[in-house]
Protein backbone atom coordinates (compact mmCIF):
# COMPACT_ATOMS: atom_id res chain seq x y z
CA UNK A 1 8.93 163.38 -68.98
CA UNK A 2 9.83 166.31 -66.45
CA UNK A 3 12.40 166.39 -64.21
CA UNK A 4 10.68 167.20 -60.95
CA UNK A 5 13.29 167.20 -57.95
CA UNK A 6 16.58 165.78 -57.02
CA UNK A 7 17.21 163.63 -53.55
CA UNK A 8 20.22 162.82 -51.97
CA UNK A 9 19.13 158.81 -51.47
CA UNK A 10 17.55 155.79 -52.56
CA UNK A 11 15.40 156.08 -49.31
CA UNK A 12 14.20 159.93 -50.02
CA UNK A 13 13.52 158.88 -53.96
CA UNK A 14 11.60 155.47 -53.12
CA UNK A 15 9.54 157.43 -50.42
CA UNK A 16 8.48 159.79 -53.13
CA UNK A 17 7.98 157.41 -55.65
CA UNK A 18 5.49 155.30 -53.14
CA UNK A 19 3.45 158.70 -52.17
CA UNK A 20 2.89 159.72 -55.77
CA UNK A 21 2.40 156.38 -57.38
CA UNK A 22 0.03 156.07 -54.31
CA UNK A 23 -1.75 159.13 -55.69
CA UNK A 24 -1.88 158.54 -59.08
CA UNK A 25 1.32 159.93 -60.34
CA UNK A 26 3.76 157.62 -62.03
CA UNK A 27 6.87 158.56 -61.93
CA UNK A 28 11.17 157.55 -62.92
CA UNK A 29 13.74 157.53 -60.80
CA UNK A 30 17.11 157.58 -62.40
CA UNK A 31 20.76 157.56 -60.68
CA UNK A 32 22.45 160.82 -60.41
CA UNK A 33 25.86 160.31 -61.38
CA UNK A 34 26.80 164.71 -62.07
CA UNK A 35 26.75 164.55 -58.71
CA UNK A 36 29.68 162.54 -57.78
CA UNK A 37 33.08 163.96 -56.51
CA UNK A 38 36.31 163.11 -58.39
CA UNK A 39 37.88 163.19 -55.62
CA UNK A 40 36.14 160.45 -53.42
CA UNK A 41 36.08 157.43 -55.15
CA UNK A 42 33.11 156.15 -52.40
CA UNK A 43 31.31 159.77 -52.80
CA UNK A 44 27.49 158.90 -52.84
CA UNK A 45 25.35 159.82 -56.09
CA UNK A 46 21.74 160.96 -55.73
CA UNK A 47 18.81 160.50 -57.71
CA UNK A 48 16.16 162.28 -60.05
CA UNK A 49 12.45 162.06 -59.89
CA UNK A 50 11.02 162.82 -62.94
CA UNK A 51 7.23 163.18 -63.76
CA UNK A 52 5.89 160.81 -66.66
CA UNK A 53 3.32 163.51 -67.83
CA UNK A 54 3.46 166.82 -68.57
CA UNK A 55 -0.51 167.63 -67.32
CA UNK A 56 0.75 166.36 -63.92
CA UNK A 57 2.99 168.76 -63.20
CA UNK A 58 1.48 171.53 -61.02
CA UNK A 59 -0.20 168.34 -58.71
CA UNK A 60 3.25 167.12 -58.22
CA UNK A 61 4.64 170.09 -57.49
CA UNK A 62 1.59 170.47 -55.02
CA UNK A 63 2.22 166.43 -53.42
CA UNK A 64 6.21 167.56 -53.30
CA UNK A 65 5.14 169.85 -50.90
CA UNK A 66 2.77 168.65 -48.91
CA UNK A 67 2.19 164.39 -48.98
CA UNK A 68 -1.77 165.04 -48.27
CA UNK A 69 -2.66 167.00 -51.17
CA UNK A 70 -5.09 165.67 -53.33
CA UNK A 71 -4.22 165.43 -57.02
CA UNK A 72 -6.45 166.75 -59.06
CA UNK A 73 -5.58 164.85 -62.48
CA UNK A 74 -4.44 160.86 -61.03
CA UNK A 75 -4.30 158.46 -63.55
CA UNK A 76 -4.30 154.40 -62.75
CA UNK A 77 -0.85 153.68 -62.38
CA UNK A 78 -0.54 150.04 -63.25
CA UNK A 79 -2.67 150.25 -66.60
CA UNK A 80 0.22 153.42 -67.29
CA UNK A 81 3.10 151.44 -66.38
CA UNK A 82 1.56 148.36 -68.14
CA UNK A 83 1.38 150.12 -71.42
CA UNK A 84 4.51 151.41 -71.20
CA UNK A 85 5.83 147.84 -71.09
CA UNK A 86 3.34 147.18 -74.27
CA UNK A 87 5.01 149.80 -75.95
CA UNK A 88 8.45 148.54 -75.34
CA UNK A 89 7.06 144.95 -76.64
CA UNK A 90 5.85 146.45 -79.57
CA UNK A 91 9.12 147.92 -80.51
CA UNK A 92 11.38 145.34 -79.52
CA UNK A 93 8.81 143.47 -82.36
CA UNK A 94 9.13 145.70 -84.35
CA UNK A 95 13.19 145.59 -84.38
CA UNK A 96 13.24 141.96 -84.85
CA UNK A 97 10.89 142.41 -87.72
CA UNK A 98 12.97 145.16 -89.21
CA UNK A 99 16.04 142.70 -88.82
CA UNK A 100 14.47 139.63 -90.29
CA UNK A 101 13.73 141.61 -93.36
CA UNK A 102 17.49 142.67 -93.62
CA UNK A 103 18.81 138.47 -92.90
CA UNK A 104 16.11 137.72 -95.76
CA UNK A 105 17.40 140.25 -98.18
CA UNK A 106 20.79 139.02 -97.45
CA UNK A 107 19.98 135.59 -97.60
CA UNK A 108 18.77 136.02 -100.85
CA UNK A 109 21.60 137.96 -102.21
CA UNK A 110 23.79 135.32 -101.11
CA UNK A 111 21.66 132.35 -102.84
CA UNK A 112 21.24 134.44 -105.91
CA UNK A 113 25.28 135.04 -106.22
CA UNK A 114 25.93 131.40 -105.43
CA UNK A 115 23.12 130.07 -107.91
CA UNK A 116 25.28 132.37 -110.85
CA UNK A 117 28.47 131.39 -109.92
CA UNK A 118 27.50 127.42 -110.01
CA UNK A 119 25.38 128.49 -113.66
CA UNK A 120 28.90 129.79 -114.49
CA UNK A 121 30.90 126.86 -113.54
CA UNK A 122 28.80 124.70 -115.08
CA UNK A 123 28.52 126.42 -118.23
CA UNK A 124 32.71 126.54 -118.57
């Protein structure tokens, strides 16, 4: 991911957002906090635009410019943004997996230690 511009609104960052996802660039938007002022506790924050893939750089540095330039490299957004959300399934999975296998161990330690201790009571 590439950080491609800063803008000064929500309006300026979801305009750019709509152009390049419109072209086939898919892109994040993320809240700007380094920009607020100490001072004024209602001071505004901006936004970044970042780029999601490297290859795409030079066409969005192209579309920045100018909103009718054609990119040479698009890609379908929705199947990008849809495997992105795949990947984050897969993962959260994953976790829960990893987990599961840690309760079970646990479990089991537990039973074991409770299974001696009653072998030992009963054997006193």
């Amino acid at each position: 991911m590439i950080h491609l511009t800063s803008v000064d609104t929500e309006d300026q960052a979801n305009e750019i957002e709509a152009c390049f996802e419109a072209s086939g660039i898919p892109v994040f938007l993320q809240e700007d906090f380094t920009r607020l002022d100490p001072t004024n506790r209602l001071a505004n924050y901006g936004y970044r635009v970042h780029i999601w893939l490297d290859e795409q750089l030079e066409d969005a540095k192209q579309l920045l410019k100018d909103a009718s330039y054609e990119v040479k490299h698009p890609v379908n957004v929705a199947e990008f943004y849809a495997s992105l959300d795949r990947q984050d399934e897969e993962r959260e999975v994953a976790w829960y997996k990893s987990e599961e296998k840690w309760l079970n161990g646990l479990f089991a330690l537990v039973a074991a230690g409770l299974i001696g201790w009653m072998a030992y009571a009963v054997a006193s």
